[in-house]
Protein backbone atom coordinates (compact mmCIF):
# COMPACT_ATOMS: atom_id res chain seq x y z
CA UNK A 1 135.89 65.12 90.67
CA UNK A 2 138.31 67.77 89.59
CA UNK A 3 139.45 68.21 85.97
CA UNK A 4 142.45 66.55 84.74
CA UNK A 5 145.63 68.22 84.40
CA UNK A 6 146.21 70.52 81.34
CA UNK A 7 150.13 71.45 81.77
CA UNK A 8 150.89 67.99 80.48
CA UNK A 9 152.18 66.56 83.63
CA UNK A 10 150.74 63.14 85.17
CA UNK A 11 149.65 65.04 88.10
CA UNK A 12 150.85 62.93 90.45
CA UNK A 13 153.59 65.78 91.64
CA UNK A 14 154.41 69.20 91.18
CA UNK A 15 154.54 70.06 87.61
CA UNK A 16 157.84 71.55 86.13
CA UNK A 17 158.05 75.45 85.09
CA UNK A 18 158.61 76.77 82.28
CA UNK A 19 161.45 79.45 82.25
CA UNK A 20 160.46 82.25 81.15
CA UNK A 21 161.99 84.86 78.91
CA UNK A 22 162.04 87.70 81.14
CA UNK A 23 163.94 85.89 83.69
CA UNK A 24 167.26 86.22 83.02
CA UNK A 25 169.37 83.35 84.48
CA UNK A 26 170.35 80.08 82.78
CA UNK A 27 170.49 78.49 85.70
CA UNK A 28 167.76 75.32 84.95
CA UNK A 29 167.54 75.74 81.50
CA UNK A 30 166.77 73.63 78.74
CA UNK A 31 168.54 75.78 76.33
CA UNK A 32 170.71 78.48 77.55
CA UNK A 33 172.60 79.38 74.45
CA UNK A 34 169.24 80.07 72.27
CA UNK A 35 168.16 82.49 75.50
CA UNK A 36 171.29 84.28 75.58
CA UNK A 37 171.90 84.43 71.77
CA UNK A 38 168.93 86.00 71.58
CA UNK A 39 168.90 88.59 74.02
CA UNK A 40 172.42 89.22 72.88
CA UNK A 41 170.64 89.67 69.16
CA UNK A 42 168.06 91.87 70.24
CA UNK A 43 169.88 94.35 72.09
CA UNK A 44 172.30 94.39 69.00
CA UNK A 45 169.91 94.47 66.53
CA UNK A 46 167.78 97.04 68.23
CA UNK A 47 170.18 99.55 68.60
CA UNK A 48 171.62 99.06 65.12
CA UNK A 49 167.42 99.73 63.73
CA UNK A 50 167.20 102.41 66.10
CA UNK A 51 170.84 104.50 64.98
CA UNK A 52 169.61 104.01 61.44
CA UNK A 53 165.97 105.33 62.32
CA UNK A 54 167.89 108.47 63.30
CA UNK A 55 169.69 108.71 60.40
CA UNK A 56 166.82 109.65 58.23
CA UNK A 57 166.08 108.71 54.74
CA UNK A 58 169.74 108.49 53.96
CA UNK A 59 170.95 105.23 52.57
CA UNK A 60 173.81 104.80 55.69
CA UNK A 61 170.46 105.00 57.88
CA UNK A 62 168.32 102.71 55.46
CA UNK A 63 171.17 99.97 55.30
CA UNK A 64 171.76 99.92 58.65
CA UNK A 65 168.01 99.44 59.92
CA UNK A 66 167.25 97.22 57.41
CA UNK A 67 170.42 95.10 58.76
CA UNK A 68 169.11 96.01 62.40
CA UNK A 69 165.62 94.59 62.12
CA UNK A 70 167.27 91.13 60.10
CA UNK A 71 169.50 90.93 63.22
CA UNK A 72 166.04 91.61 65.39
CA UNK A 73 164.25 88.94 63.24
CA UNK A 74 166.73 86.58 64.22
CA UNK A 75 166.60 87.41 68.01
CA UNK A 76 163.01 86.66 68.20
CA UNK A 77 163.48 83.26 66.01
CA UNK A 78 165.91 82.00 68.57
CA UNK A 79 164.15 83.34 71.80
CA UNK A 80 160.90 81.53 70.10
CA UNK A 81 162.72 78.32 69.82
CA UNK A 82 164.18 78.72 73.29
CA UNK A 83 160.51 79.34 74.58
CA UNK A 84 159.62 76.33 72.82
CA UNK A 85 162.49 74.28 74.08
CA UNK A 86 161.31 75.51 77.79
CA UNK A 87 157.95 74.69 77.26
CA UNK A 88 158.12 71.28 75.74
CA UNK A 89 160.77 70.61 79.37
CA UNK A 90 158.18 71.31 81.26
CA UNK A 91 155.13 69.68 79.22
CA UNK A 92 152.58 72.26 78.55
CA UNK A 93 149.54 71.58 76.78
CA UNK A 94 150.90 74.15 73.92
CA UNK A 95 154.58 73.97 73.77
CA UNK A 96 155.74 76.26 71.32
CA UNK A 97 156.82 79.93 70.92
CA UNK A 98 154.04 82.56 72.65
CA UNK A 99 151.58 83.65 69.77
CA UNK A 100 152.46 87.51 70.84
CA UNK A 101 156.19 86.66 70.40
CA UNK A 102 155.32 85.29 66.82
CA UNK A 103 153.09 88.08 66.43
CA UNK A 104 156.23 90.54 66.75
CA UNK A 105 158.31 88.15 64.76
CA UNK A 106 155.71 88.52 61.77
CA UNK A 107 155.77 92.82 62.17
CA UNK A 108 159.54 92.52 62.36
CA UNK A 109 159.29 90.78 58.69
CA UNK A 110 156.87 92.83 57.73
CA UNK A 111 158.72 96.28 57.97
CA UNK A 112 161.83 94.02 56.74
CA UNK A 113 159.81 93.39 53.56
CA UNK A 114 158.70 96.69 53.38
CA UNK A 115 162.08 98.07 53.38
CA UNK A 116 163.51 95.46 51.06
CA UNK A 117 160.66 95.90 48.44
CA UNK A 118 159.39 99.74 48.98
CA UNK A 119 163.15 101.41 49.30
CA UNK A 120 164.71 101.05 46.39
CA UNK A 121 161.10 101.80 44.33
CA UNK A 122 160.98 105.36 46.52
CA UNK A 123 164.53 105.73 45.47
CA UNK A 124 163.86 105.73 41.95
CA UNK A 125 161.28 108.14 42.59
CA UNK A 126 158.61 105.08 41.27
CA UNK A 127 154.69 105.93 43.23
CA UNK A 128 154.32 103.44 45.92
CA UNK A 129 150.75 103.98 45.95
CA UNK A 130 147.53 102.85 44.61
CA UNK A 131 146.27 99.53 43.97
CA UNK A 132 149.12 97.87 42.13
CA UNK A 133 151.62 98.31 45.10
CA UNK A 134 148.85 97.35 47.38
CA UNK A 135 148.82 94.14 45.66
CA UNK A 136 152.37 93.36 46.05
CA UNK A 137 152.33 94.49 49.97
CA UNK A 138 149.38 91.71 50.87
CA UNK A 139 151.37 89.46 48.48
CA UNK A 140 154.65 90.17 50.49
CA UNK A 141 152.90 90.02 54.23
CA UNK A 142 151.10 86.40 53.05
CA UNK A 143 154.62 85.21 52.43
CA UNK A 144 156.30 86.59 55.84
CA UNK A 145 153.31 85.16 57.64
CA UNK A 146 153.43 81.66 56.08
CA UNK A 147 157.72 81.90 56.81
CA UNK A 148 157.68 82.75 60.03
CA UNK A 149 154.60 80.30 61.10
CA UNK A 150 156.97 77.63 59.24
CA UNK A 151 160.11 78.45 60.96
CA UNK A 152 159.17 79.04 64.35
CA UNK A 153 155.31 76.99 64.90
CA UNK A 154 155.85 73.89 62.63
CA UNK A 155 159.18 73.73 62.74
CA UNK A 156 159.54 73.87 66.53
CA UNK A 157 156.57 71.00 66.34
CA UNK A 158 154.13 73.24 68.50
CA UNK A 159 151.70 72.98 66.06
CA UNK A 160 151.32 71.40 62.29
CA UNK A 161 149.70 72.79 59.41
CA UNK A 162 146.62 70.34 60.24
CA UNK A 163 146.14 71.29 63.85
CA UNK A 164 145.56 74.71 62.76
CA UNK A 165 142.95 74.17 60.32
CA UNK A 166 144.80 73.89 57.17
CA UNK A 167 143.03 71.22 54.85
CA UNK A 168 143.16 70.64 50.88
CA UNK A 169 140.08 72.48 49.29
CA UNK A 170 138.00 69.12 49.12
CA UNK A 171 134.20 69.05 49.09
CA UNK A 172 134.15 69.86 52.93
CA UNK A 173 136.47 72.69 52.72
CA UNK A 174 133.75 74.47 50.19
CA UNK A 175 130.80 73.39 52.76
CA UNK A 176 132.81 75.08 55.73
CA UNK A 177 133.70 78.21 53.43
CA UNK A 178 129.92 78.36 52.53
CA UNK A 179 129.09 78.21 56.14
CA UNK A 180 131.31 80.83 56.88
CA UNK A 181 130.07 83.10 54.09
CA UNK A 182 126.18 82.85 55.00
CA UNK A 183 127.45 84.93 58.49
CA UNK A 184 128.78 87.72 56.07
CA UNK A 185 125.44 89.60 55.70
CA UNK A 186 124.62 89.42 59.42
CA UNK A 187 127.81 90.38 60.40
CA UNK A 188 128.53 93.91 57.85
CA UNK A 189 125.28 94.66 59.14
CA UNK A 190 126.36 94.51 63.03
CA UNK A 191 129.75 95.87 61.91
CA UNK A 192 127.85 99.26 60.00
CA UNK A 193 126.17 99.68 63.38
CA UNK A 194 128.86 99.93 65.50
CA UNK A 195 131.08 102.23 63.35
CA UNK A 196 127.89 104.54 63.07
CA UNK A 197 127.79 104.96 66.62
CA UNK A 198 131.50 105.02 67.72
CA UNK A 199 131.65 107.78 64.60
CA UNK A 200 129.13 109.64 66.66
CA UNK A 201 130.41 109.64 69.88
CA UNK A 202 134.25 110.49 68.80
CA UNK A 203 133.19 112.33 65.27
CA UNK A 204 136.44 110.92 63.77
CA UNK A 205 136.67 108.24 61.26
CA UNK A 206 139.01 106.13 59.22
CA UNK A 207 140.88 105.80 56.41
CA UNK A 208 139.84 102.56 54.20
CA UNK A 209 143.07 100.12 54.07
CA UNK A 210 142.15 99.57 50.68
CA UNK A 211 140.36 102.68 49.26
CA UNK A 212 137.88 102.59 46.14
CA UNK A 213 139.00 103.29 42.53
CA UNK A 214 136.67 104.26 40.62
CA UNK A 215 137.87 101.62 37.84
CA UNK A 216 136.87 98.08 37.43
CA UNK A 217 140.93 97.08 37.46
CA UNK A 218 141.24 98.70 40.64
CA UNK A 219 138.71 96.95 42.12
CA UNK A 220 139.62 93.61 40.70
CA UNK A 221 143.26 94.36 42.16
CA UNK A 222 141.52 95.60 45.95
CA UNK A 223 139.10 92.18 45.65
CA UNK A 224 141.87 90.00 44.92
CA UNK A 225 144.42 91.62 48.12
CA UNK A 226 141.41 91.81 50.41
CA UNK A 227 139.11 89.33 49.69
CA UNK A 228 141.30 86.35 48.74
CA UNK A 229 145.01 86.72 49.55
CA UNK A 230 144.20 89.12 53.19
CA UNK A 231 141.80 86.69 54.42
CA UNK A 232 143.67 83.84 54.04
CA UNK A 233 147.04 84.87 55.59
CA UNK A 234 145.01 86.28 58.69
CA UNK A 235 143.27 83.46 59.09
CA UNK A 236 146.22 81.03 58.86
CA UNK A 237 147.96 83.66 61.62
CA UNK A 238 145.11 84.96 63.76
CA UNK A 239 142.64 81.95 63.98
CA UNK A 240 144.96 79.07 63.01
CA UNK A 241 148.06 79.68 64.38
CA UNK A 242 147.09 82.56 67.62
CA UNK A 243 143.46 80.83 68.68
CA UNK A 244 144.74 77.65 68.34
CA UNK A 245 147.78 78.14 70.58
CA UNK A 246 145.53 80.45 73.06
CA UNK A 247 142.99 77.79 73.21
CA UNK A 248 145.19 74.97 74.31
CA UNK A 249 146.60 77.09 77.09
CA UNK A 250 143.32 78.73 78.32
CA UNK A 251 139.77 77.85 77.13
CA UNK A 252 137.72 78.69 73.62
CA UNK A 253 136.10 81.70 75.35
CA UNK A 254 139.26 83.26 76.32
CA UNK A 255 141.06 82.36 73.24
CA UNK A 256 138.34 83.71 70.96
CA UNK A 257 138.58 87.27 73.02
CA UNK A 258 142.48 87.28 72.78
CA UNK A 259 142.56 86.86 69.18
CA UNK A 260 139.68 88.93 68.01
CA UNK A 261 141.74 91.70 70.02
CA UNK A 262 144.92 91.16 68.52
CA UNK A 263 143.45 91.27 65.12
CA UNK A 264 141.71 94.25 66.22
CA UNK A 265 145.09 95.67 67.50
CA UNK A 266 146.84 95.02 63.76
CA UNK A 267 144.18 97.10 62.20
CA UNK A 268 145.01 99.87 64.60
CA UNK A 269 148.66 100.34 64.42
CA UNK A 270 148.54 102.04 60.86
CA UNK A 271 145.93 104.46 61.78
CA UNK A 272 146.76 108.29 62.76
CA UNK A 273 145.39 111.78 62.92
CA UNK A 274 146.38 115.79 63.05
CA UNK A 275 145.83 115.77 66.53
CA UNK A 276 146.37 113.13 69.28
CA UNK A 277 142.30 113.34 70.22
CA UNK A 278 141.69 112.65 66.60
CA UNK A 279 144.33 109.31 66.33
CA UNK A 280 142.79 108.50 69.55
CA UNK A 281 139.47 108.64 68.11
CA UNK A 282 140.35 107.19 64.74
CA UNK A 283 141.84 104.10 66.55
CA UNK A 284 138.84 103.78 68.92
CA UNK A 285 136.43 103.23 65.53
CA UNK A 286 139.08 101.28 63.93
CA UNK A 287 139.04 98.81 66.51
CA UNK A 288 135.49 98.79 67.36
CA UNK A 289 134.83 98.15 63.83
CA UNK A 290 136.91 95.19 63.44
CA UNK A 291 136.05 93.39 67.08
CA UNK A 292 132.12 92.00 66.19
CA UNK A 293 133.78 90.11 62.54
CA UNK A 294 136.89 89.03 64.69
CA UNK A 295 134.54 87.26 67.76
CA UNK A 296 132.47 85.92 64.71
CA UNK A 297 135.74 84.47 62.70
CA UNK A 298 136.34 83.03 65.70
CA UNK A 299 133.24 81.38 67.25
CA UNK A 300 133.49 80.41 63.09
CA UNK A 301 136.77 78.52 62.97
CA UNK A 302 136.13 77.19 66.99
CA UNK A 303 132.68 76.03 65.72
CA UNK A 304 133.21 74.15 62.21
CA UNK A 305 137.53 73.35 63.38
CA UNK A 306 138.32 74.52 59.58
CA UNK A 307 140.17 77.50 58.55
CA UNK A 308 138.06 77.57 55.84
CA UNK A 309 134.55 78.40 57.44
CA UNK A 310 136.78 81.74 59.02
CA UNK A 311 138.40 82.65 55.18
CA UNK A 312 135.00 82.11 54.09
CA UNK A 313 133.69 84.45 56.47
CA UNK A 314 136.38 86.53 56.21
CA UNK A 315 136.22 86.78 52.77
CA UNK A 316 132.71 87.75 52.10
CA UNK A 317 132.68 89.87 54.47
CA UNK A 318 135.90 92.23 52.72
CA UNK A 319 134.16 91.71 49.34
CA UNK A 320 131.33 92.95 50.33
CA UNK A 321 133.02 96.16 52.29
CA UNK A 322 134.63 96.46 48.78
CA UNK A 323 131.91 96.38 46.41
CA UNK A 324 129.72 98.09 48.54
CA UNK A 325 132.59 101.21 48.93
CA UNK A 326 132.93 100.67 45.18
CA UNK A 327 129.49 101.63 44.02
CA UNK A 328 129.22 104.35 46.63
CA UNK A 329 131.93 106.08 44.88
CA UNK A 330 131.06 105.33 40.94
CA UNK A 331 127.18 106.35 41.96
């Protein structure tokens, strides 16, 4: 007996395709004017982020990309809501905007933040660094994240704020975050092992995202960015939003694998080294020290169906990183 149908369709002819964005025709398409409005967008935007890239730290340059990557932003909203639009045509199983499309959609606001917030501060000659600014950078990436899943997820109705694990913090929200926090331990421990030996093969390592102190403020500052508001926007985006999605077009296994290495992929990007052999290398323990906690957030959040086992997981598992770092440098 074969399986049923998981496209949507009745099965009882050929199912209808989905037109994809990289085809460019409107011939058979459920929304043309979103698909060409926002290829128009991107190429515009694009090349308006890209002149002002070359600019250089002028204020012509940072005007015009910041205006480029808004322009950008609003390319990939409208070719997400034509993907949606194509998808729902055709009845998929998951008919909403491509979680790697969202995925650049969320980057897009994030350097638009970062430019909105961080500019004028570097401008007044004000130190963008340390703890403080840290702070306000998770603060500002929560936001984007929670925008852009609004705009382009819920709003398309893909997915709602239930189907991807989002539930008031009742009494079985603090049994799934429990749950989620007794992997922690098991899970650093795993995690310490495979840095060690990636760090021995490569002999690079690291920079911490959120570096220790020395100063019980700064530590309250890193808990509360990486162990509270961190957790819960990647969560929301990587288990809730990305699995989700993946997992209703493929199957848990394969879902599970293509978010743990997009979330391994995030915590990549900001990495870099004197040489290329050393960014290589730095990249290669970044990763493999962020795959083993993102297969176990999400075997977590595919296992208990609650965002909050994952953040709980998630959550320990930063605080510990944290304290742990901490200490080391205070001993």
């Amino acid at each position: 007996m074969s399986d049923p149908p998981t496209d949507g369709s009745t099965g009882t002819g050929p199912a209808p395709v989905a037109q994809g964005l990289f085809r460019f025709t409107i011939a058979d398409r459920s929304a043309p004017g979103l698909f060409v409005g926002g290829w128009i967008a991107a190429l515009i935007g694009g090349g308006a982020a890209f002149v002002g890239l070359l600019s250089g730290r002028t204020l012509a340059g940072i005007v015009l990309f910041g205006l480029g990557m808004i322009v950008v932003l609003v390319a990939l909203i409208l070719l997400g809501g034509s993907q949606a639009i194509e998808r729902r045509a055709a009845r998929l199983a998951y008919a909403g905007p491509a979680p790697i499309l969202t995925f650049l959609a969320v980057v897009v606001g994030w350097y638009l933040g970062a430019v909105v917030v961080l500019t004028p501060l570097q401008l007044l000659k004000v130190d963008v660094s340390g703890p403080p600014l840290t702070l306000v950078g998770i603060g500002l990436q929560a936001v984007v994240v929670v925008l852009i899943l609004r705009i382009m997820v819920v709003g398309s109705d893909a997915l709602t704020w239930a189907e991807m694990g989002v539930r008031r913090p009742d009494r079985q929200a603090l049994r799934d975050f429990a749950s989620g926090a007794l992997v922690a331990g098991p899970v650093v421990l795993l995690t310490a092992i495979a840095v060690a030996v990636l760090i021995s093969i490569v002999n690079q390592e690291p920079a911490s995202p959120l570096p220790p102190t020395g100063t019980p403020t700064g530590l309250a500052m890193n808990l509360v960015a990486g162990a509270l508001i961190a957790p819960a926007y990647e969560e929301l985006f990587f288990r809730g939003f990305t699995q989700t999605a993946w997992r209703r077009m493929t199957n848990a296994r394969t879902a599970i694998l293509r978010a743990a290495l997009l979330f391994a992929f995030i915590h990549v990007v900001d990495q870099s080294g004197e040489t290329f052999g050393a960014a290589l290398g730095v990249a290669i323990v970044a990763a493999g020290a962020r795959i083993p906690v993102a297969l176990a957030l999400g075997y977590v959040f595919e296992r208990r169906g609650s965002l909050w086992a994952s953040i709980g997981l998630h959550a320990t598992f930063n605080a510990i990183l944290l304290i742990v770092a901490e200490r080391a440098l205070t001993a």
